[in-house]
PDB file of N, CA and C in Angstrom:
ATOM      1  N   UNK A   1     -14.707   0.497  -4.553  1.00  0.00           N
ATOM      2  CA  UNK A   1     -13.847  -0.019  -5.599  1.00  0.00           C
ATOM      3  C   UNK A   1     -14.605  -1.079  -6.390  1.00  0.00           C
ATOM      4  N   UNK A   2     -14.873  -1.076  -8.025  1.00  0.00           N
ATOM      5  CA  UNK A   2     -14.992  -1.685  -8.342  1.00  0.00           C
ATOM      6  C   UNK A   2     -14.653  -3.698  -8.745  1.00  0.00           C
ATOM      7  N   UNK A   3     -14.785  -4.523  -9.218  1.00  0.00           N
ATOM      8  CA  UNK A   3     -14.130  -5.626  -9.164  1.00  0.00           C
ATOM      9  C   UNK A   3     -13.674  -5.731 -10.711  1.00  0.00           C
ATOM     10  N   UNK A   4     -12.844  -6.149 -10.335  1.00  0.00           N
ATOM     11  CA  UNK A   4     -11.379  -6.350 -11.118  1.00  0.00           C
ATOM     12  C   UNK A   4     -10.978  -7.671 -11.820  1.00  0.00           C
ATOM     13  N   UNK A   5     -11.232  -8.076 -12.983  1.00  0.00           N
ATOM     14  CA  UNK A   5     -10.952  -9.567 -13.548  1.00  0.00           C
ATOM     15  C   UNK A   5      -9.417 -10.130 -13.956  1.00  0.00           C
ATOM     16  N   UNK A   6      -8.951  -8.995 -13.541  1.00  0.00           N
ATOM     17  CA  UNK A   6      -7.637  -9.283 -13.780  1.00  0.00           C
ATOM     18  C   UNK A   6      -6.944  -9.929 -12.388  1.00  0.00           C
ATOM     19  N   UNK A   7      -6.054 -10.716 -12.304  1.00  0.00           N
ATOM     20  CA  UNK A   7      -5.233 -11.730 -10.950  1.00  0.00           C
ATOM     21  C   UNK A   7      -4.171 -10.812 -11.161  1.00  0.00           C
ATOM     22  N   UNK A   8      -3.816 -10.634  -9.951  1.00  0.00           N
ATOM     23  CA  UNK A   8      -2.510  -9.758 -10.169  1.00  0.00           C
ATOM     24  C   UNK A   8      -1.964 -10.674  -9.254  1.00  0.00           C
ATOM     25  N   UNK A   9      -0.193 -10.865  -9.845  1.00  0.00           N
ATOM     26  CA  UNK A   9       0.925 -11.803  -9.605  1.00  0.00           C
ATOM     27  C   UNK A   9       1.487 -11.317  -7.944  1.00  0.00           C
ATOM     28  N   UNK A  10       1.813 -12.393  -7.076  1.00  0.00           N
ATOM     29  CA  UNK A  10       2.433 -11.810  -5.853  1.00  0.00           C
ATOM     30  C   UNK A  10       3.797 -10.392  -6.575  1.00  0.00           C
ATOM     31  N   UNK A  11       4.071 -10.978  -7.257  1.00  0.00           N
ATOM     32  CA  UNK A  11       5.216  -9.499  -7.740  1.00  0.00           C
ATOM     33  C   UNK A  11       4.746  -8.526  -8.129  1.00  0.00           C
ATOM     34  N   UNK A  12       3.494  -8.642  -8.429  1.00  0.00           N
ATOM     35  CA  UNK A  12       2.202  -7.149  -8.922  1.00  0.00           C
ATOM     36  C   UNK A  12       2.245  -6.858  -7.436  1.00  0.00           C
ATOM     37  N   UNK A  13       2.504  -7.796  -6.776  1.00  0.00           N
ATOM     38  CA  UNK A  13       1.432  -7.022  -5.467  1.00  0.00           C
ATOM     39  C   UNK A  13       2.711  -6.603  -4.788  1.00  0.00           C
ATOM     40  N   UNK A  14       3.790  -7.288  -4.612  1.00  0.00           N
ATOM     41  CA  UNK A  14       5.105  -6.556  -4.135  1.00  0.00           C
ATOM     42  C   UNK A  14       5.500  -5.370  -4.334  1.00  0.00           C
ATOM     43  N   UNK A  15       5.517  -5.075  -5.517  1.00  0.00           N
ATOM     44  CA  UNK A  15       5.917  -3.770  -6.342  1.00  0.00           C
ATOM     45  C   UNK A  15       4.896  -2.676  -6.262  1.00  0.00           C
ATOM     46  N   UNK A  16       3.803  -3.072  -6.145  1.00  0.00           N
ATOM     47  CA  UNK A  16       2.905  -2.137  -5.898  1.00  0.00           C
ATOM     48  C   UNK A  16       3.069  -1.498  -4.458  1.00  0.00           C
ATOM     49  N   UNK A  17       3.736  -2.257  -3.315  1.00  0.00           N
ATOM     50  CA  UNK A  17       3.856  -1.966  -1.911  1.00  0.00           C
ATOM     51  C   UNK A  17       5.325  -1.171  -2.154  1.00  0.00           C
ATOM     52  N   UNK A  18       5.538  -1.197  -2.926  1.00  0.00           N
ATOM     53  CA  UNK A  18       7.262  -0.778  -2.877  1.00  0.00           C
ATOM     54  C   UNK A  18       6.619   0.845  -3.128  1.00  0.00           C
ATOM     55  N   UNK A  19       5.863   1.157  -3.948  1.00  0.00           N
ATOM     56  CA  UNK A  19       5.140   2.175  -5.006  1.00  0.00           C
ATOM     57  C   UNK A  19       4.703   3.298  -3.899  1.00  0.00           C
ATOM     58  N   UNK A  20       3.521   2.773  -2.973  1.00  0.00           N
ATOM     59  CA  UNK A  20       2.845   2.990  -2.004  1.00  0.00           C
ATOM     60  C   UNK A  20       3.482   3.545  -1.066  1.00  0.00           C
ATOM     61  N   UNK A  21       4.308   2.555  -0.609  1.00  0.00           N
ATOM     62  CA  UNK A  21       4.619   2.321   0.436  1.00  0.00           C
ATOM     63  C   UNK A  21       5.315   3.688   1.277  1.00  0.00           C
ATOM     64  N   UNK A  22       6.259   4.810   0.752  1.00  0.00           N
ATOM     65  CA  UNK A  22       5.979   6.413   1.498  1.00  0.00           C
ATOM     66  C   UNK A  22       5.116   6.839   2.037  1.00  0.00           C
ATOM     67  N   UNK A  23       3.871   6.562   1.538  1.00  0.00           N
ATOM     68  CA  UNK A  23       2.683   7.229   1.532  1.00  0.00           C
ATOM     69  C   UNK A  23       1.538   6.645   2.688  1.00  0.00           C
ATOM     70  N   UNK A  24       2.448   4.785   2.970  1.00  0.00           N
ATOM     71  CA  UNK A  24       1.610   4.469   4.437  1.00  0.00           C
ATOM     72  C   UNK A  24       1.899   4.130   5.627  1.00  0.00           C
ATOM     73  N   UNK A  25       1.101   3.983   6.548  1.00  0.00           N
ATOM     74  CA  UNK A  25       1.818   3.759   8.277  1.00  0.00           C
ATOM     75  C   UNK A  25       3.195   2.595   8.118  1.00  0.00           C
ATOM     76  N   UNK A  26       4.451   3.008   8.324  1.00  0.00           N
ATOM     77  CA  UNK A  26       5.425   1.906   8.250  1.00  0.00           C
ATOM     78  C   UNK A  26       5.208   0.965   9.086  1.00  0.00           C
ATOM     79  N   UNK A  27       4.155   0.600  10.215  1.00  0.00           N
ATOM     80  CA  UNK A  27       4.016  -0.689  10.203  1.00  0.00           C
ATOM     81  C   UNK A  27       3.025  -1.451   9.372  1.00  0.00           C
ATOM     82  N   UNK A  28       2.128  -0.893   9.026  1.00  0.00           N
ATOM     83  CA  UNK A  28       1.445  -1.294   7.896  1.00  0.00           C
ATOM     84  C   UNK A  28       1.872  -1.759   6.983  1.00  0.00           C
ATOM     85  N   UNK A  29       3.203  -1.017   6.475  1.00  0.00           N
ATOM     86  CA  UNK A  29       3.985  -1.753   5.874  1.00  0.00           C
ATOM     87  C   UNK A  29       4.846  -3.053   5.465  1.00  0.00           C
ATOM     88  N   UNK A  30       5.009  -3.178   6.784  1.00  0.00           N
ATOM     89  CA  UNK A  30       5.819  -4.351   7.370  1.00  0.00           C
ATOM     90  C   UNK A  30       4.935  -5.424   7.369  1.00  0.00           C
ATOM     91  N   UNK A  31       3.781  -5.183   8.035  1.00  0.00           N
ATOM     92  CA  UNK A  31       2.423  -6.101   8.136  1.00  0.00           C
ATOM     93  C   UNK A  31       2.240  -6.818   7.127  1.00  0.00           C
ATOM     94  N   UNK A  32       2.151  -5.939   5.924  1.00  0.00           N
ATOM     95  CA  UNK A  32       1.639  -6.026   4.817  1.00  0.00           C
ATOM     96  C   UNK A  32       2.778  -7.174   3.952  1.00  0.00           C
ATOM     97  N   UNK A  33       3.860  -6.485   3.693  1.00  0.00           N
ATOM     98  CA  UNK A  33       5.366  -7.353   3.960  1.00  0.00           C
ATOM     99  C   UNK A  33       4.781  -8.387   4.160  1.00  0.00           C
ATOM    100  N   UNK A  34       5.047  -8.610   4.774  1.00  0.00           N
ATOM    101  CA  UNK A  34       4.794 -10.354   5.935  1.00  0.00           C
ATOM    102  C   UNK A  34       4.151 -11.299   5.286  1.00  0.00           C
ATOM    103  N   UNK A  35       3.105 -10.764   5.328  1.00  0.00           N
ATOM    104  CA  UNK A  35       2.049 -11.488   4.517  1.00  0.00           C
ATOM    105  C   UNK A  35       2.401 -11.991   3.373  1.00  0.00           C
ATOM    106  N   UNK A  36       2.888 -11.233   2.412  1.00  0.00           N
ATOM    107  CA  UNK A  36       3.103 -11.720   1.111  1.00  0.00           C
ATOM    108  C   UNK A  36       4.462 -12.812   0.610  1.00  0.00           C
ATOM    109  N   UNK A  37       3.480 -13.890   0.372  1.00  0.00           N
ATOM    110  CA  UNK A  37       4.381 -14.787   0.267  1.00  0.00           C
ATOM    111  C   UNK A  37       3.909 -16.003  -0.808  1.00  0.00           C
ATOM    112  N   UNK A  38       4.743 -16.804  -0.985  1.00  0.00           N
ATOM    113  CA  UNK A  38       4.137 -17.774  -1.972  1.00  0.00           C
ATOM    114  C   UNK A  38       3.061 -18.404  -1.485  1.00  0.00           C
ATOM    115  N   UNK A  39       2.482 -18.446  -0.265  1.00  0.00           N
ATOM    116  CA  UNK A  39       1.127 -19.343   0.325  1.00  0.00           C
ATOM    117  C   UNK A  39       0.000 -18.440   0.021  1.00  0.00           C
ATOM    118  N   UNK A  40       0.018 -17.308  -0.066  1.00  0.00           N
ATOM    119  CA  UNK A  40      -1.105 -16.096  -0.416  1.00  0.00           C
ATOM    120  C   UNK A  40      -2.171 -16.724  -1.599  1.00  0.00           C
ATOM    121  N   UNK A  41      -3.152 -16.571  -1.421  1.00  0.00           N
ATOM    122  CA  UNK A  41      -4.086 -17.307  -2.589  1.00  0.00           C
ATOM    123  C   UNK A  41      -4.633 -16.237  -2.960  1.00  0.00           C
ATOM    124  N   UNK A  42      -4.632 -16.151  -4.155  1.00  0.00           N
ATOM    125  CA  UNK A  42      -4.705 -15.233  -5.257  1.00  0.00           C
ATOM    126  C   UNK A  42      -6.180 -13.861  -5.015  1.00  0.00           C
ATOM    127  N   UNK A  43      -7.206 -14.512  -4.378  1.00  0.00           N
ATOM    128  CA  UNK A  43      -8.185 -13.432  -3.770  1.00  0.00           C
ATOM    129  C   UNK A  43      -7.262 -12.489  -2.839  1.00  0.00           C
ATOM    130  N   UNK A  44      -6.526 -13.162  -1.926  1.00  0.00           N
ATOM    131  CA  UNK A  44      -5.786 -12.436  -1.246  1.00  0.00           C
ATOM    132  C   UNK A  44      -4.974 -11.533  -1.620  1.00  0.00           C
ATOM    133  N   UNK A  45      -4.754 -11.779  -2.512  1.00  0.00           N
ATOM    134  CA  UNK A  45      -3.335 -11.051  -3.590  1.00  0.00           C
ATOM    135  C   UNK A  45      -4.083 -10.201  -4.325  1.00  0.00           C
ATOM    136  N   UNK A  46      -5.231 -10.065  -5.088  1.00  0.00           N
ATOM    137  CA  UNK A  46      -6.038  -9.263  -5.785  1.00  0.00           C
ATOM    138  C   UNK A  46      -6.471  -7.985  -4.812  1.00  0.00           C
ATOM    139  N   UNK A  47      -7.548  -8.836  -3.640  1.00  0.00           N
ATOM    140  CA  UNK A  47      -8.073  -7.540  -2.480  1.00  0.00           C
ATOM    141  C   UNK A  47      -6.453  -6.385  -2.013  1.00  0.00           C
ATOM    142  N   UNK A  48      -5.502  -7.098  -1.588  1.00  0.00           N
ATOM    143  CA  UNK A  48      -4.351  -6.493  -1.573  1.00  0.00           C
ATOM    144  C   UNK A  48      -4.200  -5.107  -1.927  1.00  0.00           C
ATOM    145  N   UNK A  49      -3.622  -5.255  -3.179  1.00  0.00           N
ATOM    146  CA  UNK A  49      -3.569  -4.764  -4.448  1.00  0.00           C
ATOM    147  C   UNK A  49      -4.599  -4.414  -5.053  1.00  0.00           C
ATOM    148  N   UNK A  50      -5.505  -3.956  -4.745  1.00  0.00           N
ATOM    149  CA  UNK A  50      -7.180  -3.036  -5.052  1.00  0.00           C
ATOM    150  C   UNK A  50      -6.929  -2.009  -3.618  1.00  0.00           C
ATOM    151  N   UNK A  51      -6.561  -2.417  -2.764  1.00  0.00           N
ATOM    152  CA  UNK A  51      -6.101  -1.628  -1.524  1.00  0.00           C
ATOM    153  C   UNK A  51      -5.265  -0.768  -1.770  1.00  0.00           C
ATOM    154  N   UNK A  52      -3.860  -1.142  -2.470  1.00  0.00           N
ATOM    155  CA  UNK A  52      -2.626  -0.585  -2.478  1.00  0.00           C
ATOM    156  C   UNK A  52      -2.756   0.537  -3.458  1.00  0.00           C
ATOM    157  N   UNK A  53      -3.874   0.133  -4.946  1.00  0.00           N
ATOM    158  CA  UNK A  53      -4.069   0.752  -5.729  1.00  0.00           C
ATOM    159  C   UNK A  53      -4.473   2.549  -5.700  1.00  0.00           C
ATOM    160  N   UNK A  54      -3.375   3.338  -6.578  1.00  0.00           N
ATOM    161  CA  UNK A  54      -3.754   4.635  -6.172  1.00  0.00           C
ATOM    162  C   UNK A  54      -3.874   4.754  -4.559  1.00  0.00           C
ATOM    163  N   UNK A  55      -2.977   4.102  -3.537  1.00  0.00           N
ATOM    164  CA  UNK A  55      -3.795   4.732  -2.258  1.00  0.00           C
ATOM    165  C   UNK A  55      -3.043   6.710  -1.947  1.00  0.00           C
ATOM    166  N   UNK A  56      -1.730   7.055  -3.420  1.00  0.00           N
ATOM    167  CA  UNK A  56      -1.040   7.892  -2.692  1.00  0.00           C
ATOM    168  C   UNK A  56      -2.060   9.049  -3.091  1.00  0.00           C
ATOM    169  N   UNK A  57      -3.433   8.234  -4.127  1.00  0.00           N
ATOM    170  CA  UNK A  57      -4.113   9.570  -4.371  1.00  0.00           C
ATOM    171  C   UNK A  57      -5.328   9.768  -3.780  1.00  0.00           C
ATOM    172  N   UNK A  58      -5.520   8.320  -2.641  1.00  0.00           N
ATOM    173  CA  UNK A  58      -6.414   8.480  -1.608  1.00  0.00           C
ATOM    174  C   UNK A  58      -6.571   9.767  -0.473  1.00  0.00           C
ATOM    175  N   UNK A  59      -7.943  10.687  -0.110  1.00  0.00           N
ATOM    176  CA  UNK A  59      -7.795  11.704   0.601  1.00  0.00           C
ATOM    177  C   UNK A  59      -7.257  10.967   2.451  1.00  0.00           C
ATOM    178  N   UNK A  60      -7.400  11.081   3.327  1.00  0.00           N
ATOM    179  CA  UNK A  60      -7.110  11.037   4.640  1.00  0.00           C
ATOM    180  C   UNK A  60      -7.751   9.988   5.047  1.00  0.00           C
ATOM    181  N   UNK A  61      -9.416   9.824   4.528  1.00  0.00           N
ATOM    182  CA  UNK A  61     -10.329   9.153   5.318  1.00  0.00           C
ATOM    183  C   UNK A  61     -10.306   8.133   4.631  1.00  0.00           C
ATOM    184  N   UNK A  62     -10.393   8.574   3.439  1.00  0.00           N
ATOM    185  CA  UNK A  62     -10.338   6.961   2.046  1.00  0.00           C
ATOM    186  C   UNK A  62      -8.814   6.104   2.763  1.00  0.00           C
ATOM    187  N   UNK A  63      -7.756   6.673   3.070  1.00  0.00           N
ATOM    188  CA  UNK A  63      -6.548   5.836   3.407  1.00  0.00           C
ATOM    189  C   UNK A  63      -6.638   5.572   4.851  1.00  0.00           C
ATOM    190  N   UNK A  64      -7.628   5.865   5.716  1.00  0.00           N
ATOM    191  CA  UNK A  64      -7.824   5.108   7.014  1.00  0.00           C
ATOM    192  C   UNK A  64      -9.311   4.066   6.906  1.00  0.00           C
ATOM    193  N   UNK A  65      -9.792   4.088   6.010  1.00  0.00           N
ATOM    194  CA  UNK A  65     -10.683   2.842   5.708  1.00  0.00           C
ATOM    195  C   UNK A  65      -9.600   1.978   4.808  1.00  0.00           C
ATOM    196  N   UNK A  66      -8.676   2.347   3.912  1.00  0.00           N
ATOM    197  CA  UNK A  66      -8.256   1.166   3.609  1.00  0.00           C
ATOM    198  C   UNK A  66      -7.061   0.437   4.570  1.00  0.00           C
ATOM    199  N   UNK A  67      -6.328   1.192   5.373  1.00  0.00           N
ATOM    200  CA  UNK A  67      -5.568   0.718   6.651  1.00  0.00           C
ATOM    201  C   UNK A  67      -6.574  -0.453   7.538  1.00  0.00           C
ATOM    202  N   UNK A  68      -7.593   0.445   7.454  1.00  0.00           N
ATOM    203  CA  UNK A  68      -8.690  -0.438   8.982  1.00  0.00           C
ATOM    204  C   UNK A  68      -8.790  -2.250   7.126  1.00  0.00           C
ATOM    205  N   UNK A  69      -9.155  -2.313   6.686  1.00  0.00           N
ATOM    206  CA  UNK A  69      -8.855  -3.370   5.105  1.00  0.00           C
ATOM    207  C   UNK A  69      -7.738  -3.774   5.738  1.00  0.00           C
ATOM    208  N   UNK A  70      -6.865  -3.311   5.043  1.00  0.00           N
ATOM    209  CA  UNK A  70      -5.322  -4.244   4.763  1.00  0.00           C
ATOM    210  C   UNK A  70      -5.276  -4.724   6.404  1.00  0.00           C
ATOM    211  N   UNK A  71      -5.320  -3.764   7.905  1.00  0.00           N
ATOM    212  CA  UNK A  71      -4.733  -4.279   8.476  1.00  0.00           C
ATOM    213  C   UNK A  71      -5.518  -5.930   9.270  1.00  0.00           C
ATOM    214  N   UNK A  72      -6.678  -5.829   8.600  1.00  0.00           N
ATOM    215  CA  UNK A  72      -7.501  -6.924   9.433  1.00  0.00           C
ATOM    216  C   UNK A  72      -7.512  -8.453   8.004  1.00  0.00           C
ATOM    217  N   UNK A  73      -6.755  -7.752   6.825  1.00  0.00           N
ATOM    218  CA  UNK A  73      -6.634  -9.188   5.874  1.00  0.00           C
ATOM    219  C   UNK A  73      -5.320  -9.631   6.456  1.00  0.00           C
ATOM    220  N   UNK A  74      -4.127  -8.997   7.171  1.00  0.00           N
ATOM    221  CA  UNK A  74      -2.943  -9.377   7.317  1.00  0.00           C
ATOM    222  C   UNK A  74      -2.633 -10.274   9.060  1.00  0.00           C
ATOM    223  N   UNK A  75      -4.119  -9.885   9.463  1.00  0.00           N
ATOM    224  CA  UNK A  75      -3.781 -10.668  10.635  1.00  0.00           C
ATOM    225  C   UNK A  75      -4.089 -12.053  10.720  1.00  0.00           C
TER     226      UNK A  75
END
């Protein structure tokens, strides 16, 4: 994935999980959930959401490298 100059808003990044969110492990989901909150600092909120991005048009392997991502920024 390229880098991205744009900050995307915790509500970019909410809505984007709302978007996704069929398409990934429901605890991942929840995980992911959790996390997002007004303390999130904005790298956090960007990598996120570069994750979340297009993942429903990610193949199998592309969406278990970004699971093994999201789930080790949320712990």
């Amino acid at each position: 994935m390229g880098k991205c100059t744009i900050d995307h808003t915790l509500e970019d990044v909410k809505q984007k999980l709302v978007d996704q969110a069929p398409f990934m492990p429901e605890n991942l989901v929840g995980e992911v959930k959790g996390s997002l909150n007004k303390e999130a600092d904005q790298g956090f909120l960007n990598e996120v959401f570069h994750l979340l991005k297009k993942y429903d048009l990610a193949d199998e392997k592309e969406r278990e490298v970004r699971n093994e991502k999201l789930n080790r920024l949320v712990k």
